[in-house]
C-alpha atoms as a PDB file:
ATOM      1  CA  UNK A   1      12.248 -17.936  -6.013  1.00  0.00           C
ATOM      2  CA  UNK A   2      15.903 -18.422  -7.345  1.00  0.00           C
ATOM      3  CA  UNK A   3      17.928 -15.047  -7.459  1.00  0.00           C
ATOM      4  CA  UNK A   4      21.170 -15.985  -9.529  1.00  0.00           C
ATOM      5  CA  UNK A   5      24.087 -13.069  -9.509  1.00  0.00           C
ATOM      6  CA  UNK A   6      25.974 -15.478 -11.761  1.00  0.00           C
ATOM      7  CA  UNK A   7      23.527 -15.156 -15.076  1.00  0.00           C
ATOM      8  CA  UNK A   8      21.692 -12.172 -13.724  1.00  0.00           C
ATOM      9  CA  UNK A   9      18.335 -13.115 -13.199  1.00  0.00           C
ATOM     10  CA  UNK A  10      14.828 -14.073 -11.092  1.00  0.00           C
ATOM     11  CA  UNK A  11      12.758 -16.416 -11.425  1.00  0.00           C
ATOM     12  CA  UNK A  12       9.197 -16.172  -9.504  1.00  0.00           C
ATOM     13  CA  UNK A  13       8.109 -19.398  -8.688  1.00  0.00           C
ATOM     14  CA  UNK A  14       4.349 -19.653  -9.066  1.00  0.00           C
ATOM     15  CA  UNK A  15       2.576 -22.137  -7.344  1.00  0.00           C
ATOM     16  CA  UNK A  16       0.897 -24.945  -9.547  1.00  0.00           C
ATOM     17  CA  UNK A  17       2.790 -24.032 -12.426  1.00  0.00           C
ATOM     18  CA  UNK A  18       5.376 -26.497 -12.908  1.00  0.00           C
ATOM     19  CA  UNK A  19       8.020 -24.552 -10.526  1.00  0.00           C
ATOM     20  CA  UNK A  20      10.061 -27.642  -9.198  1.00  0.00           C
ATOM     21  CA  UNK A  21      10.926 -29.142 -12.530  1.00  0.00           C
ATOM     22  CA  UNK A  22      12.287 -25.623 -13.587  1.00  0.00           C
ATOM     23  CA  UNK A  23      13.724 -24.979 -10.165  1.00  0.00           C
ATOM     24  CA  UNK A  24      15.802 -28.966 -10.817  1.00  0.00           C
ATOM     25  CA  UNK A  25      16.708 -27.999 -13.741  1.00  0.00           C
ATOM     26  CA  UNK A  26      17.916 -24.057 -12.799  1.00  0.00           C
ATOM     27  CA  UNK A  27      19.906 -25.657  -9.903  1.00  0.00           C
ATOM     28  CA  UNK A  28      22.290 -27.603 -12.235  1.00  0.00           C
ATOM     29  CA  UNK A  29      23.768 -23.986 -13.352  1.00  0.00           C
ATOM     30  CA  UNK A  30      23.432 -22.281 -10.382  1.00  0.00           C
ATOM     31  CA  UNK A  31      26.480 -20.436  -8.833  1.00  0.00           C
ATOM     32  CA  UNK A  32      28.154 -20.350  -5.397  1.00  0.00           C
ATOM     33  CA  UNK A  33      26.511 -17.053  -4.349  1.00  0.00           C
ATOM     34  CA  UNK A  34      23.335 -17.617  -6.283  1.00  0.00           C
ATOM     35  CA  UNK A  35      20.156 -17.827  -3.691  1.00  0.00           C
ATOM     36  CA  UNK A  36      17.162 -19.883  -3.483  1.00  0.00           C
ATOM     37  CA  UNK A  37      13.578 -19.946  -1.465  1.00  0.00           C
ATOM     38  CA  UNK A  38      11.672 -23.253  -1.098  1.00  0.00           C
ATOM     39  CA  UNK A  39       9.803 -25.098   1.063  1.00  0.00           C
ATOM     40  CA  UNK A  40       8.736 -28.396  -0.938  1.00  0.00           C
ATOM     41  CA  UNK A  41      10.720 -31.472  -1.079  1.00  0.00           C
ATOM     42  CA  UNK A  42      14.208 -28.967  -1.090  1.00  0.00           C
ATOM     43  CA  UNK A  43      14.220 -26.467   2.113  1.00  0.00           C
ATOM     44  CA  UNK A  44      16.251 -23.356   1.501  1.00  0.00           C
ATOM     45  CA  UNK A  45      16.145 -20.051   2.796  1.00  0.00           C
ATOM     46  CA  UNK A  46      17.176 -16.894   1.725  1.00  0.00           C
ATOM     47  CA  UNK A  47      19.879 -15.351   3.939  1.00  0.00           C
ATOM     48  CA  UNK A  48      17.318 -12.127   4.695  1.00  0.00           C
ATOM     49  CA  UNK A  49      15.853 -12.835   8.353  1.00  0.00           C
ATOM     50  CA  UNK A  50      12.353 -11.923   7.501  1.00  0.00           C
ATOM     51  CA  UNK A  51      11.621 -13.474   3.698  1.00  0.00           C
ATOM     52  CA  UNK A  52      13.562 -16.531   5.209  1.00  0.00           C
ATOM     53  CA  UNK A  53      10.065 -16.616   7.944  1.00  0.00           C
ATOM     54  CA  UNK A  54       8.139 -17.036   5.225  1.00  0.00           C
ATOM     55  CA  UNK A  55       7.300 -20.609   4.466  1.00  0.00           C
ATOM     56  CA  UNK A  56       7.103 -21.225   0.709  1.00  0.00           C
ATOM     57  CA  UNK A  57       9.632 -20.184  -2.078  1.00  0.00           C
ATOM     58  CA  UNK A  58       6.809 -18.324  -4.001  1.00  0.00           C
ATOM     59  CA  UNK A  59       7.742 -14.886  -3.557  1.00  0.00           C
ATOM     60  CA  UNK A  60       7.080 -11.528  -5.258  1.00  0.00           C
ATOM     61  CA  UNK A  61       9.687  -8.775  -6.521  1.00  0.00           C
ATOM     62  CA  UNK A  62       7.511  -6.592  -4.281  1.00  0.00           C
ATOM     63  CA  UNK A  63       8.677  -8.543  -1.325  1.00  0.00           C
ATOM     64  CA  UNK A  64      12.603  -9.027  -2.114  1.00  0.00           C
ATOM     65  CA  UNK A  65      13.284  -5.466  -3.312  1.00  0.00           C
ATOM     66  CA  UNK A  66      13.869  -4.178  -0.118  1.00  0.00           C
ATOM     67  CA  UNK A  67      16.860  -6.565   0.254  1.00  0.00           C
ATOM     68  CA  UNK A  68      18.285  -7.005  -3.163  1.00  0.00           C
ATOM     69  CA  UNK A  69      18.214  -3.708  -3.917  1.00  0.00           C
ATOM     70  CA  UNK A  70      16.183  -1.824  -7.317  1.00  0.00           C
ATOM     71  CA  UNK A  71      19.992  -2.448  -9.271  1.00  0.00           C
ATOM     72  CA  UNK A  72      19.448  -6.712  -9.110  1.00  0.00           C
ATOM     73  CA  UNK A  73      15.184  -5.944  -9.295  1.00  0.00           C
ATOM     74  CA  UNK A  74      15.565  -3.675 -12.133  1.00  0.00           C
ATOM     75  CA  UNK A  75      18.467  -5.254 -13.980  1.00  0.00           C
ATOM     76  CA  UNK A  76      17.967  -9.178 -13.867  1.00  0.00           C
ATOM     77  CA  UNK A  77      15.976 -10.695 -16.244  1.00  0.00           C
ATOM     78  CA  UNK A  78      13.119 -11.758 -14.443  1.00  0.00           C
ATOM     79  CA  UNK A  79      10.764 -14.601 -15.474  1.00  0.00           C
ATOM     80  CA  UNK A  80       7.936 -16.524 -14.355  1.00  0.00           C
ATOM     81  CA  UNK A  81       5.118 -19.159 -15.755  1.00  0.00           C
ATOM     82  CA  UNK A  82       1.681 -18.587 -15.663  1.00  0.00           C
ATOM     83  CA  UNK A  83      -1.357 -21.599 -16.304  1.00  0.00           C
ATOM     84  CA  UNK A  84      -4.778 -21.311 -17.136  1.00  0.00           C
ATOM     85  CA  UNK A  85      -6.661 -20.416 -13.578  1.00  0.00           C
ATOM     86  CA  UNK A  86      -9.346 -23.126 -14.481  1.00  0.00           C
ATOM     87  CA  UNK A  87      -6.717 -25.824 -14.980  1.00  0.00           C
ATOM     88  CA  UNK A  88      -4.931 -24.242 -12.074  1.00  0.00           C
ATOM     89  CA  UNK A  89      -7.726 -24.033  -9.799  1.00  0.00           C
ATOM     90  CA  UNK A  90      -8.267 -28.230 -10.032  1.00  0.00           C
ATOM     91  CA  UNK A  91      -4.919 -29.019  -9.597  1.00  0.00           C
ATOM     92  CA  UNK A  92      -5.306 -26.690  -6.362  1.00  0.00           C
ATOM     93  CA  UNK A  93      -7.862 -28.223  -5.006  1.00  0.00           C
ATOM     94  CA  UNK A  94      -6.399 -32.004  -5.853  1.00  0.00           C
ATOM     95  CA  UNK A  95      -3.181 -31.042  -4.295  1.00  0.00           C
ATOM     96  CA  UNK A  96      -4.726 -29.326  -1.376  1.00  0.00           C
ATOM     97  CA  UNK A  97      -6.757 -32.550  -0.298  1.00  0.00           C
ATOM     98  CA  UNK A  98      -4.137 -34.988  -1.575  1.00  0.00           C
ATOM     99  CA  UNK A  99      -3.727 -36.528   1.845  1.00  0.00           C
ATOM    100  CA  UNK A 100      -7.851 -37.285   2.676  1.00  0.00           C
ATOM    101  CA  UNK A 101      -8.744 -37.884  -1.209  1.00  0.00           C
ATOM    102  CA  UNK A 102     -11.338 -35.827  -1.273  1.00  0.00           C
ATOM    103  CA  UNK A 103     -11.055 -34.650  -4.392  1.00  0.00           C
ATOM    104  CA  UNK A 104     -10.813 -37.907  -6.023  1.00  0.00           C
ATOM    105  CA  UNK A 105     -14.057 -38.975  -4.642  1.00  0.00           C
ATOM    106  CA  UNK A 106     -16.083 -35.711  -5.188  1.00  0.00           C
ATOM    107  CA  UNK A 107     -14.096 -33.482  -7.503  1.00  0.00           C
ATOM    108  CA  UNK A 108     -16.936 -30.305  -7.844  1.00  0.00           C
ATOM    109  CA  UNK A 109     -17.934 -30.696  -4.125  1.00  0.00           C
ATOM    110  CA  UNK A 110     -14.488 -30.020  -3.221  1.00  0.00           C
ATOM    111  CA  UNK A 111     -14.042 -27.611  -5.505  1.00  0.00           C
ATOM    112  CA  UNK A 112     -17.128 -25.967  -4.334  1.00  0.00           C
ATOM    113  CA  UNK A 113     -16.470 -26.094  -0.582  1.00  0.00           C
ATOM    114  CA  UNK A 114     -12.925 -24.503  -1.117  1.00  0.00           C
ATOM    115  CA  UNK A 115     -14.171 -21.838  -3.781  1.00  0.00           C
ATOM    116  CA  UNK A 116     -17.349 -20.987  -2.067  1.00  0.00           C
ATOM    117  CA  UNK A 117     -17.160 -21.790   1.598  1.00  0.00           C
ATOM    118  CA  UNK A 118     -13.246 -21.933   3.037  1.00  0.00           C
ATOM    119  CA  UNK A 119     -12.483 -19.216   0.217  1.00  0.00           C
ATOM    120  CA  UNK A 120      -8.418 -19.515   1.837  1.00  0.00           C
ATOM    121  CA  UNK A 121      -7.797 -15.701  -0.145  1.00  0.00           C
ATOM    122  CA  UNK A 122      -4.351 -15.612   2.068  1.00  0.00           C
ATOM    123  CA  UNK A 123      -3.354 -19.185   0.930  1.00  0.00           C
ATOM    124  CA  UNK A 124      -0.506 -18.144  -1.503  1.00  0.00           C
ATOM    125  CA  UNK A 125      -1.541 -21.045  -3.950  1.00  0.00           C
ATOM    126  CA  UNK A 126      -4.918 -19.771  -3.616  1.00  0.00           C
ATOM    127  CA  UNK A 127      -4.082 -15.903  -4.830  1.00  0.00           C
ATOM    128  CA  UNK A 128      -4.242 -15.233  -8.565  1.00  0.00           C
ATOM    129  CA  UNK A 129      -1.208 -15.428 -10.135  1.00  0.00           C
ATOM    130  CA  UNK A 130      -0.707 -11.575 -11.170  1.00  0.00           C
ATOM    131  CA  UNK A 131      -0.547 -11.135  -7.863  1.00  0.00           C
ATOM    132  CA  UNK A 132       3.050 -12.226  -7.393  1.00  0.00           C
ATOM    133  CA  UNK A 133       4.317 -10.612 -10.694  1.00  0.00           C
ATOM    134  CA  UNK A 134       3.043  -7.286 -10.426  1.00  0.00           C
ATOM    135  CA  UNK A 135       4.870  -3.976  -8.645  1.00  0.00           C
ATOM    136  CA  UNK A 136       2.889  -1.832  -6.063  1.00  0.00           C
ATOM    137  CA  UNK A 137       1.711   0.120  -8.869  1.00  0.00           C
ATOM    138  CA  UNK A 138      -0.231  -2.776 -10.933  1.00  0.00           C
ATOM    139  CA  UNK A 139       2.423  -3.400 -13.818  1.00  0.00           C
ATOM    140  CA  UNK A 140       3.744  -6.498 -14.585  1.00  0.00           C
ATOM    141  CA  UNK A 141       7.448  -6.582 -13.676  1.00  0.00           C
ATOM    142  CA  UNK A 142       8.738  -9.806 -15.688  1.00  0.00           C
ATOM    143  CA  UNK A 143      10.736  -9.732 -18.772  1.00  0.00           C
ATOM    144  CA  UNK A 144       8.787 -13.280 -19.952  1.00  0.00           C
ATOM    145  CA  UNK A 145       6.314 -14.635 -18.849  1.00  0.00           C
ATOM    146  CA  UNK A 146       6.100 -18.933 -19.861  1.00  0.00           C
ATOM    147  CA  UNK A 147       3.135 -21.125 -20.458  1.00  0.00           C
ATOM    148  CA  UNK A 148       2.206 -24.031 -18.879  1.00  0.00           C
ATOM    149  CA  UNK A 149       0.501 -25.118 -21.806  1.00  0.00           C
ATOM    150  CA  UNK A 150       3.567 -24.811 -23.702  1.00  0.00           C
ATOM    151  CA  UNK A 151       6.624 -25.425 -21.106  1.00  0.00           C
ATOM    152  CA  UNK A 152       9.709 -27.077 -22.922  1.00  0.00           C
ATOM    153  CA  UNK A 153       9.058 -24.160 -25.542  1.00  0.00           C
ATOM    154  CA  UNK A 154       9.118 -21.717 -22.811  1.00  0.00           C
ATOM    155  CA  UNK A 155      12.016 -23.105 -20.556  1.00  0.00           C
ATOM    156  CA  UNK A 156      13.685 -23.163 -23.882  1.00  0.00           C
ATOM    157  CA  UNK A 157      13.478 -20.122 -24.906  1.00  0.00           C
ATOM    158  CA  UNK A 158      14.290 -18.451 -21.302  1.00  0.00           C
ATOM    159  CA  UNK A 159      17.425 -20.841 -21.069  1.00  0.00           C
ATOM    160  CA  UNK A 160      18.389 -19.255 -23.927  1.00  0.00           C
ATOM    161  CA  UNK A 161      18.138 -15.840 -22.951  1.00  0.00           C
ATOM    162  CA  UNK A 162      19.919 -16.609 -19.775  1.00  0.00           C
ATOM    163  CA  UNK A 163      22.845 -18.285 -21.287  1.00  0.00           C
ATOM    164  CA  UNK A 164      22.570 -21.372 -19.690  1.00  0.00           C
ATOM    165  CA  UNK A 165      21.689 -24.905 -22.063  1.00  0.00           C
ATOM    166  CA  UNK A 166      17.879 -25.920 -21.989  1.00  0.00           C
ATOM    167  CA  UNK A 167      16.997 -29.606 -21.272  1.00  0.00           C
ATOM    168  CA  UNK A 168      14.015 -31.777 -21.062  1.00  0.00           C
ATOM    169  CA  UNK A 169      12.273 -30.725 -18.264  1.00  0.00           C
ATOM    170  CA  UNK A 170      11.547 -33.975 -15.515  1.00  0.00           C
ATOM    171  CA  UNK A 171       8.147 -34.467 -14.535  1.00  0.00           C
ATOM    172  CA  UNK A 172       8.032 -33.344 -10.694  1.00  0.00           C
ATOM    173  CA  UNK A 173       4.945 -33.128  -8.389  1.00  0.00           C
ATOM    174  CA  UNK A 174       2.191 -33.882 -11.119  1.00  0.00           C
ATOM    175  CA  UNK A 175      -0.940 -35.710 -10.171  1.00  0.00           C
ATOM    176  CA  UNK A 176      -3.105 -37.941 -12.689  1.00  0.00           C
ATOM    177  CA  UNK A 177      -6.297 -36.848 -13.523  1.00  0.00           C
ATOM    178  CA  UNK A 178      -8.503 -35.825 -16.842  1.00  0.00           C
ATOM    179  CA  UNK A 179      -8.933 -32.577 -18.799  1.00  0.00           C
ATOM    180  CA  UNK A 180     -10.056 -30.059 -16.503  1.00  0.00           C
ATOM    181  CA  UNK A 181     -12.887 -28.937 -18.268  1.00  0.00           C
ATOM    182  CA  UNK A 182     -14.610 -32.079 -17.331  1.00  0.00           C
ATOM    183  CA  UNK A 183     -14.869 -31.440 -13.103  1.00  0.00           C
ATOM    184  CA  UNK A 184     -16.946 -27.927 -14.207  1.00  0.00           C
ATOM    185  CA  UNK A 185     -20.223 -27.216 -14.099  1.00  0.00           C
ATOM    186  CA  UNK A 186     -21.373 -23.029 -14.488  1.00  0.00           C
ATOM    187  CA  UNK A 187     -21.877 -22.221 -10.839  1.00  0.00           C
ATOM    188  CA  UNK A 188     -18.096 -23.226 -10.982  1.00  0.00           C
ATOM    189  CA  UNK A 189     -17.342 -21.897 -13.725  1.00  0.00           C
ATOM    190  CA  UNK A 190     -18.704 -18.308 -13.232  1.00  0.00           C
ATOM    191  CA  UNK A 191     -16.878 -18.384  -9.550  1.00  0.00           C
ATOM    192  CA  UNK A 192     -13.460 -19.286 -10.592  1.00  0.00           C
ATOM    193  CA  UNK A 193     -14.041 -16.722 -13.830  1.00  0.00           C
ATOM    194  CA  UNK A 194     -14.573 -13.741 -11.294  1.00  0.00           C
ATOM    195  CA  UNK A 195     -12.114 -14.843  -8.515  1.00  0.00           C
ATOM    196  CA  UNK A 196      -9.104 -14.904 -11.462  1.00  0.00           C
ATOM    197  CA  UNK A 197     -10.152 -12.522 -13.853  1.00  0.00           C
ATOM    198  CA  UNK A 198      -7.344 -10.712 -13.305  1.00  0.00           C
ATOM    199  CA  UNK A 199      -5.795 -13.880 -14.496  1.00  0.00           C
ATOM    200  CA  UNK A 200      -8.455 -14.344 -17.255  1.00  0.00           C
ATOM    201  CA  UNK A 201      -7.822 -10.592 -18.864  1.00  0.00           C
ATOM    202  CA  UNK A 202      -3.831  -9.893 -18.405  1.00  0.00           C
ATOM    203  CA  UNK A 203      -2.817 -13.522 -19.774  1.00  0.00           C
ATOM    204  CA  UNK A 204      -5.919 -14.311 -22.268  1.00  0.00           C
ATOM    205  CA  UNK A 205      -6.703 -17.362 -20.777  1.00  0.00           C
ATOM    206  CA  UNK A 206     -10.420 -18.952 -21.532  1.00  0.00           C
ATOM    207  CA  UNK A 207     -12.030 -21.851 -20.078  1.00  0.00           C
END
């Protein structure tokens, strides 16, 4: 998450979404009392004892509020990106075994064991994603919500309700691998459909 006072806004970092090219390119503008929480090749920590415990950046409205206060959680513009849960749900499982390879030599039986028998439902990059964007009582709480699929139009378009100058977004912590349609087959299909419908119905996604 990056909380800026100087252009008065949020931006939710959601796992698997493209969050550190946005965060590189929101740091260039960023002002001396502007904050930031990350844990992945930058380590900062907000200056709140207990959200600075937490070890990620991908925080929730929900969980700053109590410390920024409902003026900067109701004022700011707050933003976020969201990506289709099936493309989502690969790139999960790819990063998540990154260091073994298991997903590059089995692809569906590692997407099976982690969706079917480790189910890791309190592994934030696990959660669906309206989980993190949503207040206490359900509602979505951002202003705009980017695409993925579309995210130099979307980075555009925030950076220029922000008032800050949009640039080409670098290419930061992407992995090489097909069209994710091709590492389905139902069974996985009809599991990752139910575990993110939430996903599925509030941002239209399809496989």
């Amino acid at each position: 998450m990056i909380v800026s006072h100087l252009h008065r806004y949020i931006f939710v970092a959601m796992p698997k979404t493209g969050t550190h090219a946005v965060r590189q390119a929101l740091r260039e503008h960023l002002g001396p009392d502007d904050i930031e929480q990350v844990g992945l090749f930058v380590n900062k920590r907000f200056p709140f004892d207990e959200v600075a415990q937490i070890r990620h950046g991908h925080l929730s409205v929900r969980q700053v509020r109590p410390y920024l206060g409902d003026e900067v959680c109701d004022g700011y513009f707050k933003f976020s990106f969201v990506r289709n849960p099936f493309d989502r749900f690969v790139s999960y499982c790819a990063f998540m075994t990154r260091q073994h390879g298991a997903f590059e030599r089995d692809p569906q039986g590692t997407m099976r064991r982690i969706l079917f028998e480790l189910k890791p439902h309190d592994h934030v990059h696990f959660q669906p994603q309206y989980t993190l964007l949503t207040n206490d009582a359900g509602a979505l709480e951002m202003d705009v919500i980017g695409r993925v699929e579309r995210m130099q139009e979307s980075y555009d378009a925030i950076c220029a309700r922000i008032g800050i100058p949009g640039r080409a977004l670098d290419k930061v912590n992407s992995s090489r691998r097909g069209d994710y349609r091709q590492y389905y087959d139902q069974a996985l299909i009809d599991g990752v459909a139910e575990l993110y419908r939430g996903d599925l119905e509030r941002f239209d996604y399809t496989f």
